[in-house]
C-alpha atoms as a PDB file:
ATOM      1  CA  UNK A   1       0.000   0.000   0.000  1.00  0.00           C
ATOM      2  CA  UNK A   2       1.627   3.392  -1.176  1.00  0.00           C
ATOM      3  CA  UNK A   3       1.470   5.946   1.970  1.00  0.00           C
ATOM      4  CA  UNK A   4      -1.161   8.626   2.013  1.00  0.00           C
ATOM      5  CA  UNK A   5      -2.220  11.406   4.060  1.00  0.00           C
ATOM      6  CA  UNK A   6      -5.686   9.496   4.967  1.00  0.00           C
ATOM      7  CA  UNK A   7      -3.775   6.217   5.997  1.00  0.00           C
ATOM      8  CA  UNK A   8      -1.268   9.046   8.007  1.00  0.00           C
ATOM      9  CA  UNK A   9      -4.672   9.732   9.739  1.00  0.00           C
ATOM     10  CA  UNK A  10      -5.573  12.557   8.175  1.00  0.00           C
ATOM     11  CA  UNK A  11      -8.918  12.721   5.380  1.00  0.00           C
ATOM     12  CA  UNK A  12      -9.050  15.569   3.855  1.00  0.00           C
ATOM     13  CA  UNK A  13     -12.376  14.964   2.166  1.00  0.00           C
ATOM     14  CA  UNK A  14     -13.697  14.688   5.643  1.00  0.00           C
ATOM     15  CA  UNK A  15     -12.747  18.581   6.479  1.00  0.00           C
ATOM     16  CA  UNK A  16     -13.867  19.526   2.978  1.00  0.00           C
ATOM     17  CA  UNK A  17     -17.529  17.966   3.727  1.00  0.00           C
ATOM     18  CA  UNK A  18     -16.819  19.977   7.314  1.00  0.00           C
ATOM     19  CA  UNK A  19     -17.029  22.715   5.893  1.00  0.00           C
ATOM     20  CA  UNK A  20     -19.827  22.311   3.539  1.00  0.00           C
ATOM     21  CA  UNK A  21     -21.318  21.827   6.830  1.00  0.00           C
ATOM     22  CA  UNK A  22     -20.742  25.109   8.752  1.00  0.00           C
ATOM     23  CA  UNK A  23     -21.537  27.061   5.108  1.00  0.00           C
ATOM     24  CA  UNK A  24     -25.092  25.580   5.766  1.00  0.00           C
ATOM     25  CA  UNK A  25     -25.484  26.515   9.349  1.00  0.00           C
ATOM     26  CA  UNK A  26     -24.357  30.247   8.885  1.00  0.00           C
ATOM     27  CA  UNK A  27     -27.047  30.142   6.468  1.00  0.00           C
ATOM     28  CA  UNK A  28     -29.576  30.041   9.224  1.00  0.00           C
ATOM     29  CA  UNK A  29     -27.594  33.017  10.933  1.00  0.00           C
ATOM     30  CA  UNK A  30     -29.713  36.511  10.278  1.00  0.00           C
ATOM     31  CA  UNK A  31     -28.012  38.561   6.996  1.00  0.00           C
ATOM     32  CA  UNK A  32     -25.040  41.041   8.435  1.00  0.00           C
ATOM     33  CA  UNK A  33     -24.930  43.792   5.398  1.00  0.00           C
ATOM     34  CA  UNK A  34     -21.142  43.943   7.238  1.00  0.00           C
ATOM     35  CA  UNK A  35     -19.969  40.446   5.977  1.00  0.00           C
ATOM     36  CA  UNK A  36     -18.002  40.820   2.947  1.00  0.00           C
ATOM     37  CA  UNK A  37     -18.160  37.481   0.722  1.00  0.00           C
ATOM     38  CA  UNK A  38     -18.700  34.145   2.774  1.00  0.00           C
ATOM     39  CA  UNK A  39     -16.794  31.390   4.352  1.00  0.00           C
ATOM     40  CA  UNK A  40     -13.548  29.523   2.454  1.00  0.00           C
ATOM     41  CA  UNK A  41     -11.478  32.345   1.871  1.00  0.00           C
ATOM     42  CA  UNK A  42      -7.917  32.951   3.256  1.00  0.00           C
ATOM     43  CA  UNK A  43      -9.415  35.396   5.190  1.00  0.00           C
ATOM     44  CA  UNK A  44     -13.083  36.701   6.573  1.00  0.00           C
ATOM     45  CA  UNK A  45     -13.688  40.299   6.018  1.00  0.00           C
ATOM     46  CA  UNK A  46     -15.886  42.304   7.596  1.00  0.00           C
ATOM     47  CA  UNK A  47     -16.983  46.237   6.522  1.00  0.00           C
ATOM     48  CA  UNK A  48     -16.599  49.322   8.754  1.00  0.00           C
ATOM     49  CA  UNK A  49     -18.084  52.879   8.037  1.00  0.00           C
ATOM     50  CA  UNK A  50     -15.863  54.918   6.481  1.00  0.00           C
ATOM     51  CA  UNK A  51     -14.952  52.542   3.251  1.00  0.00           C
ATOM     52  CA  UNK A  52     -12.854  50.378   5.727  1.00  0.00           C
ATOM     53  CA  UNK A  53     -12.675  46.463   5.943  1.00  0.00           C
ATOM     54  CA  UNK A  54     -11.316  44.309   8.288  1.00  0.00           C
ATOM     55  CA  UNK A  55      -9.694  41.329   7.812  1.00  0.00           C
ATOM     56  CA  UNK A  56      -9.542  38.094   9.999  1.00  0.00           C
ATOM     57  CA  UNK A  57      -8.166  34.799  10.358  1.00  0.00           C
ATOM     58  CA  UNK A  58      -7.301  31.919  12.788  1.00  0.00           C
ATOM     59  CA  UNK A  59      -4.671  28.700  12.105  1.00  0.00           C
ATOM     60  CA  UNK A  60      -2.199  26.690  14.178  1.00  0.00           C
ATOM     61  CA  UNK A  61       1.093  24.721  13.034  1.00  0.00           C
ATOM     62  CA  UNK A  62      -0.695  21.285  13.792  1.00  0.00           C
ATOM     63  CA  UNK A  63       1.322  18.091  14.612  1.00  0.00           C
ATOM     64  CA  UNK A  64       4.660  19.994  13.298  1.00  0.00           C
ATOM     65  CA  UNK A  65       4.870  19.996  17.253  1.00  0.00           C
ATOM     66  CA  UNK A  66       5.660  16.563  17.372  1.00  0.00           C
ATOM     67  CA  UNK A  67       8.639  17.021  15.892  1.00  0.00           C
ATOM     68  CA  UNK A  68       9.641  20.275  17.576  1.00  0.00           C
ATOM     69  CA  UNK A  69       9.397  18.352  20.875  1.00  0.00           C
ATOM     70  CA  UNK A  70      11.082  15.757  19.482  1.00  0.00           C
ATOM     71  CA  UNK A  71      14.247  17.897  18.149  1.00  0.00           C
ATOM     72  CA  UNK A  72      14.003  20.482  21.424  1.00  0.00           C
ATOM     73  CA  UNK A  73      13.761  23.375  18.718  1.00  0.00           C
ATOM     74  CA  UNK A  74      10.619  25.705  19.637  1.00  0.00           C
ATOM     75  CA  UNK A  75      11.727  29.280  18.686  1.00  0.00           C
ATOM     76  CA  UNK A  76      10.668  28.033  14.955  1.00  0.00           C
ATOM     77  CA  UNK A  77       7.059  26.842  15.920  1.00  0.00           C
ATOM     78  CA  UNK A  78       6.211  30.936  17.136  1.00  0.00           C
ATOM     79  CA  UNK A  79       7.304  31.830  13.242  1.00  0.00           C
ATOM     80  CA  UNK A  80       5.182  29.289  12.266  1.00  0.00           C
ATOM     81  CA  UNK A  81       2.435  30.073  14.169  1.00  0.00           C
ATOM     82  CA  UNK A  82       2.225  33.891  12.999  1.00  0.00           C
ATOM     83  CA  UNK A  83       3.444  32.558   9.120  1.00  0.00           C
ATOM     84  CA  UNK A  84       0.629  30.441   9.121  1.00  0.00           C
ATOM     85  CA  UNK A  85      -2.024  33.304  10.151  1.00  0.00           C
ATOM     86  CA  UNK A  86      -0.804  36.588   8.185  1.00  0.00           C
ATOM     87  CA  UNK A  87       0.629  34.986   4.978  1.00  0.00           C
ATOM     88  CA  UNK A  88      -3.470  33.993   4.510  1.00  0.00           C
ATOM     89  CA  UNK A  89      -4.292  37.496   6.062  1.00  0.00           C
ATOM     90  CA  UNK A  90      -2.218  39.261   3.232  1.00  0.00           C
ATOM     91  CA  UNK A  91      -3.872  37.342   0.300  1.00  0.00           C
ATOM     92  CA  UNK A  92      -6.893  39.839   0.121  1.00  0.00           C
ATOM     93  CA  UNK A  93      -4.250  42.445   0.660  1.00  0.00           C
ATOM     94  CA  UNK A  94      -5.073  43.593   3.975  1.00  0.00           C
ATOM     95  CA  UNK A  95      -2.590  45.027   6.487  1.00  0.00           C
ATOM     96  CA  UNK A  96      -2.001  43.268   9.299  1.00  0.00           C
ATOM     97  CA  UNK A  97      -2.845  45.455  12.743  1.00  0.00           C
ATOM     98  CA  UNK A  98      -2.371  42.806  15.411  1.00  0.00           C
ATOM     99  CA  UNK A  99      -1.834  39.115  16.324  1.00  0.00           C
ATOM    100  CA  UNK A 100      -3.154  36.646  19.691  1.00  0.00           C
ATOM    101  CA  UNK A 101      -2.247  33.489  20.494  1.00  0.00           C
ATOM    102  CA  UNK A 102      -3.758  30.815  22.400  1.00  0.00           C
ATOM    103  CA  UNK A 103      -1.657  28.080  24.067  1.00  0.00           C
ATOM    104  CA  UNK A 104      -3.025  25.000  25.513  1.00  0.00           C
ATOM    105  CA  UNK A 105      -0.509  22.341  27.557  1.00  0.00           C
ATOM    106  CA  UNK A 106      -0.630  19.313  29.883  1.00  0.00           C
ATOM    107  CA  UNK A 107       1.986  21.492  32.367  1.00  0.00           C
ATOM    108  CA  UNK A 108       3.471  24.635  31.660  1.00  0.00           C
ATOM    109  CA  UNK A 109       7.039  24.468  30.692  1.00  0.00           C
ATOM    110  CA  UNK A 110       7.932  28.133  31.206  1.00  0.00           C
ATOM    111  CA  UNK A 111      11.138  27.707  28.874  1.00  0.00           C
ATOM    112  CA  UNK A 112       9.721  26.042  26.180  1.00  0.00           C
ATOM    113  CA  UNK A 113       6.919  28.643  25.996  1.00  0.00           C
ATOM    114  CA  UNK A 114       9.924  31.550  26.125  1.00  0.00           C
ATOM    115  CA  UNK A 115      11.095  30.008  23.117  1.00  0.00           C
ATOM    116  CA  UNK A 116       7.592  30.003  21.408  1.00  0.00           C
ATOM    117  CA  UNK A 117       6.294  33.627  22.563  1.00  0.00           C
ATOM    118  CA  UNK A 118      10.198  34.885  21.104  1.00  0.00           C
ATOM    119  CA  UNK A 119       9.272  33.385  17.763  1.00  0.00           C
ATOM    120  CA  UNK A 120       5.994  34.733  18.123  1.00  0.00           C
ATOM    121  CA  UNK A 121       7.455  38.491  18.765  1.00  0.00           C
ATOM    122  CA  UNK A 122       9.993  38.072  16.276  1.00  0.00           C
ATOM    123  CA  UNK A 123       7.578  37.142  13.468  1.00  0.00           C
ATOM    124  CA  UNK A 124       5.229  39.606  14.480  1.00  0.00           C
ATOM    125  CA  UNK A 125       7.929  42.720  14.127  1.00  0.00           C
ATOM    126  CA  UNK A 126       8.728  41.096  10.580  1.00  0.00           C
ATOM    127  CA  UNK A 127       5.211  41.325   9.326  1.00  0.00           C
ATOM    128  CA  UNK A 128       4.724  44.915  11.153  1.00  0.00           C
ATOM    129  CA  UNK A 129       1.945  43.964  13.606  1.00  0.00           C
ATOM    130  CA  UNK A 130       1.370  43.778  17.177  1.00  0.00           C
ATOM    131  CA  UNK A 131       1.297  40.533  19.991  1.00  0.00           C
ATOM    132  CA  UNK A 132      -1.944  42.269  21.584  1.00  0.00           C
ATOM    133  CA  UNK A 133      -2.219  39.103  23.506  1.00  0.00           C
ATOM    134  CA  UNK A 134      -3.563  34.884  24.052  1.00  0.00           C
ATOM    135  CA  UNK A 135      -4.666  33.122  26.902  1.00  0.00           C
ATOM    136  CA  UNK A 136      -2.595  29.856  27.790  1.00  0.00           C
ATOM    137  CA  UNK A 137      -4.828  27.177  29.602  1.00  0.00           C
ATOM    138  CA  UNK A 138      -3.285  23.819  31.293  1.00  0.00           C
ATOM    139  CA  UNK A 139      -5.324  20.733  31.239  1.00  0.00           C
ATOM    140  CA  UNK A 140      -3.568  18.046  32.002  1.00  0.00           C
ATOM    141  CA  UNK A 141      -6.249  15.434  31.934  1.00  0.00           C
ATOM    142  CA  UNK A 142      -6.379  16.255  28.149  1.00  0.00           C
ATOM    143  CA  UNK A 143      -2.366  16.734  26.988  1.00  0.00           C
ATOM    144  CA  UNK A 144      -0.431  14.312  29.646  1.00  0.00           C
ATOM    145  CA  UNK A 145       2.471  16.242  31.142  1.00  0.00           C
ATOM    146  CA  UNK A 146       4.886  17.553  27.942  1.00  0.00           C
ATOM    147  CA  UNK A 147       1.704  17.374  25.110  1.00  0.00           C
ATOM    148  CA  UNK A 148       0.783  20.848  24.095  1.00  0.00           C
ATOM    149  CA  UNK A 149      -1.491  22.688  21.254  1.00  0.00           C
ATOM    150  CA  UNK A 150      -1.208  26.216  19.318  1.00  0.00           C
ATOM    151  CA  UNK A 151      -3.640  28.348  17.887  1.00  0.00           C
ATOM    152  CA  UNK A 152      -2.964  31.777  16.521  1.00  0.00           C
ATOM    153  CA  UNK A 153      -5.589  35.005  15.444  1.00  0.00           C
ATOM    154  CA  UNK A 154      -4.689  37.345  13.488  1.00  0.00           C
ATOM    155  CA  UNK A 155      -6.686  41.043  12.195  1.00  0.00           C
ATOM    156  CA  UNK A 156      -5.446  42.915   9.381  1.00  0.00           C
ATOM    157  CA  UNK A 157      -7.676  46.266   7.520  1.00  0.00           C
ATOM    158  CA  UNK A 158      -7.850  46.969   4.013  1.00  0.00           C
ATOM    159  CA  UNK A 159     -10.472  49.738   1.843  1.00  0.00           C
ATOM    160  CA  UNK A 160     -12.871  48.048   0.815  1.00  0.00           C
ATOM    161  CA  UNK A 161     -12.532  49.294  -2.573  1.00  0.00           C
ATOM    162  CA  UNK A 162      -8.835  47.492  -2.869  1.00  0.00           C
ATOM    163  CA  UNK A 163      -9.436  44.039  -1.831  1.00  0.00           C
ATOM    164  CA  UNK A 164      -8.030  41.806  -3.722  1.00  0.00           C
ATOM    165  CA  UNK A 165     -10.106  38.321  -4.003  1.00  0.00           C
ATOM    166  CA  UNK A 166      -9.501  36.849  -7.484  1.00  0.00           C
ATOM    167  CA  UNK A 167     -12.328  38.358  -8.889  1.00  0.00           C
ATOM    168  CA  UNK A 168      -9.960  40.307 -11.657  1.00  0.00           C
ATOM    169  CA  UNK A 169      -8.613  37.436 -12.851  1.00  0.00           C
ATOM    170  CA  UNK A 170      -9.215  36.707 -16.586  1.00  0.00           C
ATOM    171  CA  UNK A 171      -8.063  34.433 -19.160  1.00  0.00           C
ATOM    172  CA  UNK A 172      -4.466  34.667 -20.026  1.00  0.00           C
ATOM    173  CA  UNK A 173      -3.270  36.053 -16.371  1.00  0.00           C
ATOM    174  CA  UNK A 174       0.263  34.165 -15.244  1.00  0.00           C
ATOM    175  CA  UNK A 175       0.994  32.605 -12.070  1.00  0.00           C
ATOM    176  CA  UNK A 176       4.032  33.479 -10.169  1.00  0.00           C
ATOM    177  CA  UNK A 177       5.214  31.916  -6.912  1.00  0.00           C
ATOM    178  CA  UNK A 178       7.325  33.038  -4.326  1.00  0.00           C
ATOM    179  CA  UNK A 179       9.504  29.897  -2.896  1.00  0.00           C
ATOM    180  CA  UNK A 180       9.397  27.918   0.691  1.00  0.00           C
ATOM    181  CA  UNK A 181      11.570  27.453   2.718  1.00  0.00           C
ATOM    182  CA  UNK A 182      10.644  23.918   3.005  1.00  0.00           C
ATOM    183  CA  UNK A 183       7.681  21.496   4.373  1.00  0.00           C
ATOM    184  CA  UNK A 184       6.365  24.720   6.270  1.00  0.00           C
ATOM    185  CA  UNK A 185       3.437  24.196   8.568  1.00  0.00           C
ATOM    186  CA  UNK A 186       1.073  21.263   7.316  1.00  0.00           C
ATOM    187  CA  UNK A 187       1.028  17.851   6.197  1.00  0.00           C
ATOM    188  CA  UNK A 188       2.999  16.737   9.046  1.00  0.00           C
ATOM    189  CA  UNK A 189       1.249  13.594  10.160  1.00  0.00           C
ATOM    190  CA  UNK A 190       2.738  12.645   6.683  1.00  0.00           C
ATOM    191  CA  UNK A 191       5.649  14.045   7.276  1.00  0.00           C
ATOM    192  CA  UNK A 192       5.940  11.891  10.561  1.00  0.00           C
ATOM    193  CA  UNK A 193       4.513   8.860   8.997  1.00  0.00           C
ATOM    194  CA  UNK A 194       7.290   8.420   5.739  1.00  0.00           C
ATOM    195  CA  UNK A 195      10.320   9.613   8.202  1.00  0.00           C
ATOM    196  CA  UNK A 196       9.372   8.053  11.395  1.00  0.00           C
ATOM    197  CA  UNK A 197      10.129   4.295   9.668  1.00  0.00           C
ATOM    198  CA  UNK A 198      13.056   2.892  11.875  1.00  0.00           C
ATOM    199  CA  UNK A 199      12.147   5.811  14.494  1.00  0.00           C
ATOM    200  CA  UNK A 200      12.235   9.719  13.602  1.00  0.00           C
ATOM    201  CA  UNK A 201      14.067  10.585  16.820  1.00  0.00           C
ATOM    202  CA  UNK A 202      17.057   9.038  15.934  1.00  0.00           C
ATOM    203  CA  UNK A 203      16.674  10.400  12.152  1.00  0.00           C
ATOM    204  CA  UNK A 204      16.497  13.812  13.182  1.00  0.00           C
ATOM    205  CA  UNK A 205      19.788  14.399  14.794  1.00  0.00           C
ATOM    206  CA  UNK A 206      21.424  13.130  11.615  1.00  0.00           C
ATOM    207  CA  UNK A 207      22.824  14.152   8.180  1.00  0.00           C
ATOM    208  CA  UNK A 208      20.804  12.333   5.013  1.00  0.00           C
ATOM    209  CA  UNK A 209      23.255  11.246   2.575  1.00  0.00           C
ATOM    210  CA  UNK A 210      24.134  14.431   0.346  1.00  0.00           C
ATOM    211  CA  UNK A 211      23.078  16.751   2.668  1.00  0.00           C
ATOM    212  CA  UNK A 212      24.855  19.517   4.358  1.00  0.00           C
ATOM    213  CA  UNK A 213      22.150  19.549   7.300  1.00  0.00           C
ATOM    214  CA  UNK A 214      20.395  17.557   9.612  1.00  0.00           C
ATOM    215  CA  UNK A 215      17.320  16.368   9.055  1.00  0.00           C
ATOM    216  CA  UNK A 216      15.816  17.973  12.112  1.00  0.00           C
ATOM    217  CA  UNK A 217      16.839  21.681  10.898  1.00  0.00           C
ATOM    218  CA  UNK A 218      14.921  20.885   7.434  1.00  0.00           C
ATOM    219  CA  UNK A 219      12.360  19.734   9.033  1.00  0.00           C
ATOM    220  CA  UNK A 220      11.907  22.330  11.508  1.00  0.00           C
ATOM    221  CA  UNK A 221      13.042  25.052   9.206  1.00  0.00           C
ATOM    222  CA  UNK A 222       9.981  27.855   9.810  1.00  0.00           C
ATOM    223  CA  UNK A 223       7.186  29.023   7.077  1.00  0.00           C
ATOM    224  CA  UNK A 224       8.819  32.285   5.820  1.00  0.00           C
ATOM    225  CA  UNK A 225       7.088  35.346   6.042  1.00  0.00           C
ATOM    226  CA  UNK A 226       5.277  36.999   2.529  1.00  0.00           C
ATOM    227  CA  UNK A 227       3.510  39.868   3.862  1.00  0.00           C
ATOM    228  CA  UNK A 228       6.184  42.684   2.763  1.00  0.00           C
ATOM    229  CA  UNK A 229       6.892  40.827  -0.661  1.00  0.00           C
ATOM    230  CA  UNK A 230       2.764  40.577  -1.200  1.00  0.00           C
ATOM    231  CA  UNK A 231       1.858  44.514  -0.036  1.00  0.00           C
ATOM    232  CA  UNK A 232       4.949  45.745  -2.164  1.00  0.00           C
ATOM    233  CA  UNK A 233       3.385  43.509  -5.200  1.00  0.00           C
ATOM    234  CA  UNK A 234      -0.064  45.061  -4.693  1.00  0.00           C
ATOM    235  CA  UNK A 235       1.152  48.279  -4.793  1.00  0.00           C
ATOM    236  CA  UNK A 236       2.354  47.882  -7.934  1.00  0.00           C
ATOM    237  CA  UNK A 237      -1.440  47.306  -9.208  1.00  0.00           C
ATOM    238  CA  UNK A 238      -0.461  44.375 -11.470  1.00  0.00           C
ATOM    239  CA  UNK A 239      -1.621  41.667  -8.658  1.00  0.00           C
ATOM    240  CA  UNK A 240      -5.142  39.761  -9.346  1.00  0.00           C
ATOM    241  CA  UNK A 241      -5.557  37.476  -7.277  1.00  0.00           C
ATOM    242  CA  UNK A 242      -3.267  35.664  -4.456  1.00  0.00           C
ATOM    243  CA  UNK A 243      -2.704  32.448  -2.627  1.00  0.00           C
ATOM    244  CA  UNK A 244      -1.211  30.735   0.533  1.00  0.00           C
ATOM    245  CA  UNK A 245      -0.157  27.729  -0.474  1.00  0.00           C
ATOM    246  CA  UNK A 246      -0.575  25.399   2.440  1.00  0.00           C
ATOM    247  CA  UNK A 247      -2.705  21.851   2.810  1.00  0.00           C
ATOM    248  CA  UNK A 248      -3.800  21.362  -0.532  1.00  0.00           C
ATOM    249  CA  UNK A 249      -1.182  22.143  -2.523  1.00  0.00           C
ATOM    250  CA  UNK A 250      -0.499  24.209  -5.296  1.00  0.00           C
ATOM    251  CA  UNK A 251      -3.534  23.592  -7.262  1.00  0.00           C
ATOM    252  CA  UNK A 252      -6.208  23.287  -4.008  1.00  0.00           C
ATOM    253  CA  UNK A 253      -5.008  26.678  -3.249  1.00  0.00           C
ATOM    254  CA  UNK A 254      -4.910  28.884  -6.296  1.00  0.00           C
ATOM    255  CA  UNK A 255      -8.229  27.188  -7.593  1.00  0.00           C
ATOM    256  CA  UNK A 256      -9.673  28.709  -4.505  1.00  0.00           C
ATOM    257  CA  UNK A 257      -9.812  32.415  -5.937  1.00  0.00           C
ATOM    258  CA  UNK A 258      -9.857  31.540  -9.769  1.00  0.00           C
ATOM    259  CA  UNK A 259     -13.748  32.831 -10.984  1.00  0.00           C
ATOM    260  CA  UNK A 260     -15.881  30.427 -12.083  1.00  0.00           C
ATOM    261  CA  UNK A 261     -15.552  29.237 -15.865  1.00  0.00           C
ATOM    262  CA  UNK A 262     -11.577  29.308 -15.678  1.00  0.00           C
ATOM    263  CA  UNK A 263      -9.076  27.025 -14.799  1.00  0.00           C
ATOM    264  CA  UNK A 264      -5.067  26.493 -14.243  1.00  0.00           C
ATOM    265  CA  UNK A 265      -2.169  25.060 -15.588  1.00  0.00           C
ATOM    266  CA  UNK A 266       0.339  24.270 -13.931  1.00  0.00           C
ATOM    267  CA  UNK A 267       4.043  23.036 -14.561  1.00  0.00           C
ATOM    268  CA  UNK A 268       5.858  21.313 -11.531  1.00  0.00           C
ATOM    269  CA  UNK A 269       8.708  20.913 -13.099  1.00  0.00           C
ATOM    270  CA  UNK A 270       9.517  24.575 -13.861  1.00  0.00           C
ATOM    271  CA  UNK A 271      10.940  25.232 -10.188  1.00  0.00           C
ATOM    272  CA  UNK A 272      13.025  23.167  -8.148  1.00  0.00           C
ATOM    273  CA  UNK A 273      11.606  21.323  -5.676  1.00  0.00           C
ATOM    274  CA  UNK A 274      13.686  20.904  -2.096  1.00  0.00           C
ATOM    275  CA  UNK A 275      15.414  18.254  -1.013  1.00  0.00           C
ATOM    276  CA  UNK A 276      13.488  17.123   1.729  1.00  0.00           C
ATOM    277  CA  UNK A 277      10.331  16.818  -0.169  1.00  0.00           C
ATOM    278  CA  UNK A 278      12.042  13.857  -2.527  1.00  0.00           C
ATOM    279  CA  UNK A 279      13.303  12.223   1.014  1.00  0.00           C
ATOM    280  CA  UNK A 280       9.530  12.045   1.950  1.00  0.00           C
ATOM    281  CA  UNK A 281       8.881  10.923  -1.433  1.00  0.00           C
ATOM    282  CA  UNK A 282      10.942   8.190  -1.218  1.00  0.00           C
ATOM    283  CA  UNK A 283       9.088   6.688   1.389  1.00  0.00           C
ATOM    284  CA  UNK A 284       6.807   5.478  -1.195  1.00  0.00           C
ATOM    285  CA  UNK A 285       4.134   8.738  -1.548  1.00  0.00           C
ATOM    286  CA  UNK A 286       2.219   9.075  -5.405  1.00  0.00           C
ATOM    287  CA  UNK A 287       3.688  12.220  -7.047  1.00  0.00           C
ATOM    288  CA  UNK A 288      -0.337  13.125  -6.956  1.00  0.00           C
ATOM    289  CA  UNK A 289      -0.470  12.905  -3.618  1.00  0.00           C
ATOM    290  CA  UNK A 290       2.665  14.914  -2.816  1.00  0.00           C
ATOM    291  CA  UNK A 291       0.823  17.717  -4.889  1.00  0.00           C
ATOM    292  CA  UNK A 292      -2.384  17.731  -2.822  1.00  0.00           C
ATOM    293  CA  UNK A 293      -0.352  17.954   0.614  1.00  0.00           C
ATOM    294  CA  UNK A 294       2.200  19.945   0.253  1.00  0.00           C
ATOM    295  CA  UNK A 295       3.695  23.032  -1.234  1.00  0.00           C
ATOM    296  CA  UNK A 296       7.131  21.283  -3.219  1.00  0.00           C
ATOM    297  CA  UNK A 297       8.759  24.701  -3.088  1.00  0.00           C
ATOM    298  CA  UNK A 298       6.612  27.265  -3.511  1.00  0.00           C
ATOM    299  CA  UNK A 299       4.755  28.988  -0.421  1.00  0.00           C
ATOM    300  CA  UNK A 300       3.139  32.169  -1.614  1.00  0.00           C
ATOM    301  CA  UNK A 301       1.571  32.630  -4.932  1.00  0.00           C
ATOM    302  CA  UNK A 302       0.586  35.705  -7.682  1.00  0.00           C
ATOM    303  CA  UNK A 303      -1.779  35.753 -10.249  1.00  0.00           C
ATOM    304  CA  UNK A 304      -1.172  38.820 -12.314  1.00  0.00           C
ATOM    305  CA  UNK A 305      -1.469  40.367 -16.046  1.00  0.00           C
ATOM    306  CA  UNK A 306       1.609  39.040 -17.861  1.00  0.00           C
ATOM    307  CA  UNK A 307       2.545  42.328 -18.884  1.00  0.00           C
END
């Protein structure tokens, strides 16, 4: 049996029927004139007076935990956490204003948490927003002592008048991405489940053959940052449309804001792809499935007028 993110654990057809779901029930929820668009974008918007929007979103950097505990590297996991949040903020082309985090643990482990919140601040200053704040809640009878769970918020404002949500995109447009830095934040029950053969601990302190690295700092390497490249691009006024490119791949993601009656093409062989995505390959993953969970090299895309 080739290895797949459903026999990892994960079905992704089961969240895409979840959220079928909740579109019905806030159907029964009484019309706000404020709600821009409706749920399954990057980002919920919501109108002010004044020709204002804002813009909101919540994420967390799932079972790429695991392995953080496992390696002892946590500064990473606060990048991630923000990453995850304002790189989908910034697709509408929103600003972000501010950031909270929630933490939930088994015990507190006041340095590992340092780490986390310095990652978190760090990340925060890059993308030119604020840690307003998060709650962090023990409960042990849920997590065990050293088991522990992020979730990150984030709120960005755009005019209304300049959001950006694929509706400008037309026949002919080009697609550009922006590159990863690796696996960043999802598909890591896959991740864990093609490495882990023989035991991942052990793996993660050493260097695959042809590598200058361990595996643990590829693995753990954070999800970059695209909210200055993606505000300098929208300034230019080319930009049409623009996509995180996170579980789902490259095609999931993009199709998201392409208008009805178009589609995309796609070559995957016109960037290259990094190194550790062939080493979780090689555990025996369809090239299909590699391009439904994860990103092969390219985090952040642009749709945009090829002139």
């Amino acid at each position: 049996m080739n290895l797949s993110y459903k026999n990892a654990g994960v079905d992704i057809s089961l969240a895409d029927q979840w959220v079928d779901v909740i579109k019905g029930i806030s159907k029964s929820m009484p019309a706000k004139k404020e709600i821009i668009g409706g749920i399954g974008g990057f980002s919920g918007l919501y109108r002010l007076p004044g020709g204002m929007a804002l813009a909101g979103c919540c994420d967390g950097v799932g079972t790429k935990i695991e392995i953080a505990r496992a390696a002892g590297m946590f500064t990473h996991i606060g990048q991630d956490l923000v990453a995850m949040n304002v790189n989908d903020l910034v697709t509408g082309g929103a600003r972000p204003l501010f950031f909270l985090d929630y933490a939930s643990c088994g015990k507190l482990n006041v340095d590992i948490f340092k780490e986390i919140v310095e990652g978190i601040l760090d990340a925060c200053s890059e993308s030119m927003c604020a840690l307003l704040g998060g709650e962090t809640a023990e409960m042990p009878d849920v997590y065990g002592e050293e088991g522990f769970d992020l979730a990150g918020f984030a709120v960005g404002m755009i005019d209304e008048d300049k959001i950006i949500d694929g509706s400008a995109v037309k026949e002919g447009d080009i697609i550009l991405g922006l590159s990863s830095s690796g696996v960043h934040s999802n598909g890591y029950s896959l991740v864990r489940k093609a490495l882990g053969k023989g035991g991942l601990n052990a793996k993660l302190d050493a260097v695959p053959a042809g590598w200058n690295e361990k595996l643990a700092e590829a693995v753990m390497r954070p999800t970059k940052l695209y909210v200055r490249p993606a505000l300098a691009a929208v300034e230019t006024g080319a930009v049409h449309g623009m996509a995180h490119i996170t579980g789902g791949g490259m095609y999931g993601n993009v199709i998201r804001i392409i208008p009805k009656g178009l589609n995309i093409e796609i070559d995957f062989s016109s960037w290259e792809r990094p190194k550790i995505f062939e080493l979780i390959q090689s555990a025996g993953i369809e090239e299909d499935e590699m391009r439904k969970v994860f990103n092969l090299g390219i985090g952040f895309v642009f749709i945009a007028d090829p002139d």
